[in-house]
C-alpha atoms as a PDB file:
ATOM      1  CA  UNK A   1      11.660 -28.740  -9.924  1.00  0.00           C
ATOM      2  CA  UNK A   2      14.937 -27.090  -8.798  1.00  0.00           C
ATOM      3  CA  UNK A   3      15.323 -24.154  -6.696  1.00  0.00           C
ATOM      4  CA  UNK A   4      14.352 -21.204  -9.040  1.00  0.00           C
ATOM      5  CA  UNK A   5      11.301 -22.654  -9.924  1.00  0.00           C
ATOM      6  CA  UNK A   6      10.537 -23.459  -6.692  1.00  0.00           C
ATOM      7  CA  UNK A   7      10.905 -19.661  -5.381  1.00  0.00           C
ATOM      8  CA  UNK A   8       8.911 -18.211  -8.275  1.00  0.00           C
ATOM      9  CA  UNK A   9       6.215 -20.577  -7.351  1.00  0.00           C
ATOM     10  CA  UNK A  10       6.165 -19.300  -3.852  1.00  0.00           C
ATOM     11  CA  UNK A  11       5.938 -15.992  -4.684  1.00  0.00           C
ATOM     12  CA  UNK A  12       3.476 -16.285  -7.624  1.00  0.00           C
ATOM     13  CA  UNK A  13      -0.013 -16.059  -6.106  1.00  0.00           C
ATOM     14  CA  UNK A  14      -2.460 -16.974  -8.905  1.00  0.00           C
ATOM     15  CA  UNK A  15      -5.810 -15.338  -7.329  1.00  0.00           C
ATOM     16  CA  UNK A  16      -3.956 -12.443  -6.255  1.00  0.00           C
ATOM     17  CA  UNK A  17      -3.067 -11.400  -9.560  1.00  0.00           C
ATOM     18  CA  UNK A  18      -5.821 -12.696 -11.334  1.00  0.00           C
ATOM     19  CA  UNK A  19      -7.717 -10.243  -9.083  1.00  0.00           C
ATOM     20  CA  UNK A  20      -5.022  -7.389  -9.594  1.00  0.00           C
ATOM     21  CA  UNK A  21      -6.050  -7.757 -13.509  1.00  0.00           C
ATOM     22  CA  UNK A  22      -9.426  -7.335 -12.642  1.00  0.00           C
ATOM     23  CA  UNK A  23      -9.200  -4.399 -10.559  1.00  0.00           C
ATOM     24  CA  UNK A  24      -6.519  -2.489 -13.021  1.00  0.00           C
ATOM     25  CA  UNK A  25      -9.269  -2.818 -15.500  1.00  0.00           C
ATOM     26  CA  UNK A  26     -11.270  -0.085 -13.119  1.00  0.00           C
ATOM     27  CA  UNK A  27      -8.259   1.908 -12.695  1.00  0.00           C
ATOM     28  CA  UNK A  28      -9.355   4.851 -14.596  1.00  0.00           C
ATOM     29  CA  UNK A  29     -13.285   4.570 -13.754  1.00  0.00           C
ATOM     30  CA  UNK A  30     -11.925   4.784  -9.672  1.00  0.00           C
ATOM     31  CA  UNK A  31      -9.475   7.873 -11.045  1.00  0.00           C
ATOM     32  CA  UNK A  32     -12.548   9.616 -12.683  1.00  0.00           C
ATOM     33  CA  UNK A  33     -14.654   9.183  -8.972  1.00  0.00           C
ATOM     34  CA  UNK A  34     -11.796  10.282  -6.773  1.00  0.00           C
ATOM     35  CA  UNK A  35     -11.364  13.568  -8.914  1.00  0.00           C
ATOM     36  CA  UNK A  36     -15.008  13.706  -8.715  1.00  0.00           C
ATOM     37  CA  UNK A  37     -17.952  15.424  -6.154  1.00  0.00           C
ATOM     38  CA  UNK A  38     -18.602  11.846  -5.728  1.00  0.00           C
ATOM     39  CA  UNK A  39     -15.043  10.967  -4.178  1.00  0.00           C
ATOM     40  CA  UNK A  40     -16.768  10.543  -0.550  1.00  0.00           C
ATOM     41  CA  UNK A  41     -17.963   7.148  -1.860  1.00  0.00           C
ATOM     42  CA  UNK A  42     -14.200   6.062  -2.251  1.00  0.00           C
ATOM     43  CA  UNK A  43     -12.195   8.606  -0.552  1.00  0.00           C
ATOM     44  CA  UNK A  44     -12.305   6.674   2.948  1.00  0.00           C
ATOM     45  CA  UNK A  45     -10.440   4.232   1.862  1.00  0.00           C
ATOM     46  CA  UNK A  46      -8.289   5.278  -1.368  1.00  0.00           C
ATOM     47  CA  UNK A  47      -5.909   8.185  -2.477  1.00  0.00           C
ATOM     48  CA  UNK A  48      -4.360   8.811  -5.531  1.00  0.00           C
ATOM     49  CA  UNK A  49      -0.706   9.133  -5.933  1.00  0.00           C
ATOM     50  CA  UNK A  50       0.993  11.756  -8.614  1.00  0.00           C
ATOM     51  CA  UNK A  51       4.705  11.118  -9.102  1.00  0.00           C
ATOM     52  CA  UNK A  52       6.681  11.927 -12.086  1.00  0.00           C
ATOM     53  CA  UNK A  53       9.118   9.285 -13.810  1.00  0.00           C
ATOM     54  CA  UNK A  54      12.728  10.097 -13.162  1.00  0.00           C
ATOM     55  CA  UNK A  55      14.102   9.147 -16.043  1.00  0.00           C
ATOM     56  CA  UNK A  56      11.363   9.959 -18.856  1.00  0.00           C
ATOM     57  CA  UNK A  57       9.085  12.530 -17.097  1.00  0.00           C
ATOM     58  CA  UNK A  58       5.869  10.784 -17.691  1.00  0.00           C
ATOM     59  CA  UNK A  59       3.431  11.361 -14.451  1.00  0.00           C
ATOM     60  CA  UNK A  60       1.750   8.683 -13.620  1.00  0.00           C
ATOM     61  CA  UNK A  61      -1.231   8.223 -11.134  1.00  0.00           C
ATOM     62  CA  UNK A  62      -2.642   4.977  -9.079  1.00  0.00           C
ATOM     63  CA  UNK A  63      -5.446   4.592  -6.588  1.00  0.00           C
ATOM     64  CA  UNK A  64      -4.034   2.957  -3.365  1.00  0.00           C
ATOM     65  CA  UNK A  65      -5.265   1.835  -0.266  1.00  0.00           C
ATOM     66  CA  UNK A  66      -4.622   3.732   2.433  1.00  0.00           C
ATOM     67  CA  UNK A  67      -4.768   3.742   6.235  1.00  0.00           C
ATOM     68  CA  UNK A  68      -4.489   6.421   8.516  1.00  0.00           C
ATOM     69  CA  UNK A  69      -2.098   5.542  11.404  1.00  0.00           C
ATOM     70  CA  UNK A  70      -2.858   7.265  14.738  1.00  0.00           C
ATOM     71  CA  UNK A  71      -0.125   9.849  14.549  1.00  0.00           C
ATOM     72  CA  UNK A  72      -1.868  11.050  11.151  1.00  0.00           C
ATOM     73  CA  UNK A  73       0.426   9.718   8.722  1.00  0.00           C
ATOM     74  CA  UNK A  74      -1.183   7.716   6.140  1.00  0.00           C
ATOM     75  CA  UNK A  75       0.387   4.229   5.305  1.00  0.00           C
ATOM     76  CA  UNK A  76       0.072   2.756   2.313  1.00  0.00           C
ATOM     77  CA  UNK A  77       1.346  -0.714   1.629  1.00  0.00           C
ATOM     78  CA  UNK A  78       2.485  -1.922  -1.538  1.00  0.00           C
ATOM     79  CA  UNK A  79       3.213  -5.942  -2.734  1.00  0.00           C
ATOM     80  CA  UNK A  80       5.277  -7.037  -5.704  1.00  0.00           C
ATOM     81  CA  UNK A  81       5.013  -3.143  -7.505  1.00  0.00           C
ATOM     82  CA  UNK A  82       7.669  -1.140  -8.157  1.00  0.00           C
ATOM     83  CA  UNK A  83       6.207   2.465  -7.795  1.00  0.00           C
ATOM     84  CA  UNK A  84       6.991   2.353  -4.331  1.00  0.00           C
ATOM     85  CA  UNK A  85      10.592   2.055  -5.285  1.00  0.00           C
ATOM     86  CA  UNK A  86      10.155   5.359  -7.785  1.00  0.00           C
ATOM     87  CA  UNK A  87       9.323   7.488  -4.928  1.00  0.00           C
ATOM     88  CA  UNK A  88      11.633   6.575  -2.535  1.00  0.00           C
ATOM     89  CA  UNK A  89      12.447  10.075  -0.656  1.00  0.00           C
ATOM     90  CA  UNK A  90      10.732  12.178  -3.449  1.00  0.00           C
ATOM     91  CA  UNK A  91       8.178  14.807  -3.036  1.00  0.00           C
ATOM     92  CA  UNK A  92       4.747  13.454  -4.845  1.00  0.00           C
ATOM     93  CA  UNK A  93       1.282  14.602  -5.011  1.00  0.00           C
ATOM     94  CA  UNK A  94      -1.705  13.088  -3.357  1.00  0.00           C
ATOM     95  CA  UNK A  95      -5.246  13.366  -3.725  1.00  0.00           C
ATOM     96  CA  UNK A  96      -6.641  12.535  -0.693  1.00  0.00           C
ATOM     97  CA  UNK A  97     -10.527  12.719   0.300  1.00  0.00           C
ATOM     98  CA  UNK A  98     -11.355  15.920  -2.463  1.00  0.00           C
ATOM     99  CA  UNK A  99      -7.986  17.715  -1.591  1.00  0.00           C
ATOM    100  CA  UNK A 100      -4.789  17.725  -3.236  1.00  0.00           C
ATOM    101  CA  UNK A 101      -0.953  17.750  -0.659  1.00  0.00           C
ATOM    102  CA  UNK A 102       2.483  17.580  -1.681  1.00  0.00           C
ATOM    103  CA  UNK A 103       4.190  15.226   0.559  1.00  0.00           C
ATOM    104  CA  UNK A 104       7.301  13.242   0.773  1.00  0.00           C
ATOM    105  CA  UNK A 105       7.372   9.744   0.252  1.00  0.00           C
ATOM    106  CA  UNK A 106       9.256   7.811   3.570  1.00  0.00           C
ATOM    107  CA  UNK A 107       9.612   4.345   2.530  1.00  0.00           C
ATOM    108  CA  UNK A 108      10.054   1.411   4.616  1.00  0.00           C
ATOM    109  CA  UNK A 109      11.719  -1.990   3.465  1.00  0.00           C
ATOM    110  CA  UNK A 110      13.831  -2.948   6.519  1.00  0.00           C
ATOM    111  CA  UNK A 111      12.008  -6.163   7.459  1.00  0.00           C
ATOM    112  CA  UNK A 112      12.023  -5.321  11.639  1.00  0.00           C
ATOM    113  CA  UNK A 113      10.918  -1.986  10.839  1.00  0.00           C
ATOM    114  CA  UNK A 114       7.829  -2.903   8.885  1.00  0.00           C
ATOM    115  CA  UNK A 115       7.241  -5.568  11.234  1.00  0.00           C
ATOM    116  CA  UNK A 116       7.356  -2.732  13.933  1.00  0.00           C
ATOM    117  CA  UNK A 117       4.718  -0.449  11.818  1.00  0.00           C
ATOM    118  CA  UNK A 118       2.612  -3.619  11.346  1.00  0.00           C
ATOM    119  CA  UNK A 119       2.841  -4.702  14.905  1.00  0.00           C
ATOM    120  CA  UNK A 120       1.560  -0.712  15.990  1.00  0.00           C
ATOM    121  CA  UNK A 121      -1.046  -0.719  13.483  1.00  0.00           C
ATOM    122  CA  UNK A 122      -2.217  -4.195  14.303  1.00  0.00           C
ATOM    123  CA  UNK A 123      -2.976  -3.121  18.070  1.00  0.00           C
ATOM    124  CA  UNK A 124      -4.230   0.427  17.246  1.00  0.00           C
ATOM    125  CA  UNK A 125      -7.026  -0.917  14.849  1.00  0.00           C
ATOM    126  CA  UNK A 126      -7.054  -4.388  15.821  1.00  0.00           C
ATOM    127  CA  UNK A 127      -6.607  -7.915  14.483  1.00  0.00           C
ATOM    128  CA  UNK A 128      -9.738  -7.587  12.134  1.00  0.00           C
ATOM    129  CA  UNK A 129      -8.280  -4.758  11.069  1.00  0.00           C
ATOM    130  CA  UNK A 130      -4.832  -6.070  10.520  1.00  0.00           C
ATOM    131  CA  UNK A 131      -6.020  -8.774   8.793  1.00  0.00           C
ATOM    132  CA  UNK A 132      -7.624  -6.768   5.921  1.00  0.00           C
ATOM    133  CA  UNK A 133      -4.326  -5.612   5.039  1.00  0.00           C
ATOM    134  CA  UNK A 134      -4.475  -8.976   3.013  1.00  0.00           C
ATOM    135  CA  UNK A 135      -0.997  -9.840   4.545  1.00  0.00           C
ATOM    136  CA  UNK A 136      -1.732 -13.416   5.968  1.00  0.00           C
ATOM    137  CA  UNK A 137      -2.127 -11.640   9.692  1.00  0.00           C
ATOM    138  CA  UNK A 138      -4.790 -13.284  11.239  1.00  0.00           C
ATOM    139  CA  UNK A 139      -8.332 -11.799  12.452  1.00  0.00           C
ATOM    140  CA  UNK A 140      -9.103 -13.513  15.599  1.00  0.00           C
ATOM    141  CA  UNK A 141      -6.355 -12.390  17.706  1.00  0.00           C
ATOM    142  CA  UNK A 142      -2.803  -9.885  17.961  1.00  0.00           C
ATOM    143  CA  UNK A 143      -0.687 -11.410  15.292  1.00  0.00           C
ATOM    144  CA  UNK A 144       2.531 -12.902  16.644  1.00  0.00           C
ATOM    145  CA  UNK A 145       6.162 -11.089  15.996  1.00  0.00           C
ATOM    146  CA  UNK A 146       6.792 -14.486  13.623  1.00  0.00           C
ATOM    147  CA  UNK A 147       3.805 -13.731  11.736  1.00  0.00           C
ATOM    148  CA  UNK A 148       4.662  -9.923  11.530  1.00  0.00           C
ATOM    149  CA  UNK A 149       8.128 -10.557   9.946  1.00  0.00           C
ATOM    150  CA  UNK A 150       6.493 -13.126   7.363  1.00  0.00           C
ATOM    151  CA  UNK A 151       4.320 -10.259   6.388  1.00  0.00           C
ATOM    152  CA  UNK A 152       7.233  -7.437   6.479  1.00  0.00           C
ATOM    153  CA  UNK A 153       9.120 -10.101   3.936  1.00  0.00           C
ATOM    154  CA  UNK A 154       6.197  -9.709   1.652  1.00  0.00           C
ATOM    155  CA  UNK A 155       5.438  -6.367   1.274  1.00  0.00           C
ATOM    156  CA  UNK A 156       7.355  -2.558   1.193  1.00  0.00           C
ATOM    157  CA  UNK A 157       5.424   0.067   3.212  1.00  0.00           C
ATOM    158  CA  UNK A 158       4.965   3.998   2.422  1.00  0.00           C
ATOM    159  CA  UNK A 159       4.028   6.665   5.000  1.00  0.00           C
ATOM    160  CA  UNK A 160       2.688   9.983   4.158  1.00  0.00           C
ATOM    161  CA  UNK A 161       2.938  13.207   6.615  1.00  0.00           C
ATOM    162  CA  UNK A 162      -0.271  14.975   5.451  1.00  0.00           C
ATOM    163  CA  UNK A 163       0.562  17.553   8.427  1.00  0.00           C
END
């Protein structure tokens, strides 16, 4: 195996995107509930992103994950899509429990800044917490600043000033 292979093997989780396949299949049923009276049963835990395509126009919308740091902002993490790249420093809209903002997208790739994020998150909410962010951070204690960078190298991260 040379070195090419090697890399795409190590970044190629098969569970992970079986599962991804899985849940894109419910994409539009989750849509349909977070547009819904009955967004309450999802709206804790996922928002729906409106951005527009720069170069065709076409608006596209995903459910994402989000947590709510304790400044307010909401982050929203993002592994191995692109639409995080798409709405780098652009105003999008968000649906976020029943109500609809227009916020700008601040997006975080720098590895020690992520890290940083990570690293406040992890003590705000906790390891448990932290390790639900499916990032390989571990649940039974603070995650180390070696283990924080391995995650930052593995993910971008988006934060959202809802005001």
């Amino acid at each position: 195996m040379d070195n090419t292979e090697a890399s795409t093997a190590d970044r190629v989780d098969p569970q992970r995107n079986k599962a991804l396949r899985h849940l894109s299949r419910f994409n539009g049923i989750i849509k349909l509930i977070l547009r819904s009276p009955f967004h309450r049963v999802l709206s804790r835990r996922l928002l729906l992103l409106t951005y527009n395509g720069s170069t065709t126009g076409r608006q596209y919308t995903l459910p994402l994950r989000y947590l709510r740091m304790s400044d307010g902002r909401l982050m929203v993490l993002s592994r191995g899509t692109g639409w995080s790249k798409r709405v780098a420093g652009r105003d999008v809209a968000i649906r976020l429990v029943g109500r609809e903002y227009t916020v700008s997208a601040d997006t975080h790739d720098g590895r020690e800044d992520i890290a940083g994020l990570l690293a406040a998150y992890a003590h705000h909410a906790g390891p448990r917490a932290a390790s639900r962010l499916y990032l390989g951070l571990p649940a039974d204690r603070p995650p180390t600043a070696d283990e924080l960078r391995s995650a930052a190298d593995r993910t971008r991260l988006v934060l959202f000033d809802v005001g």
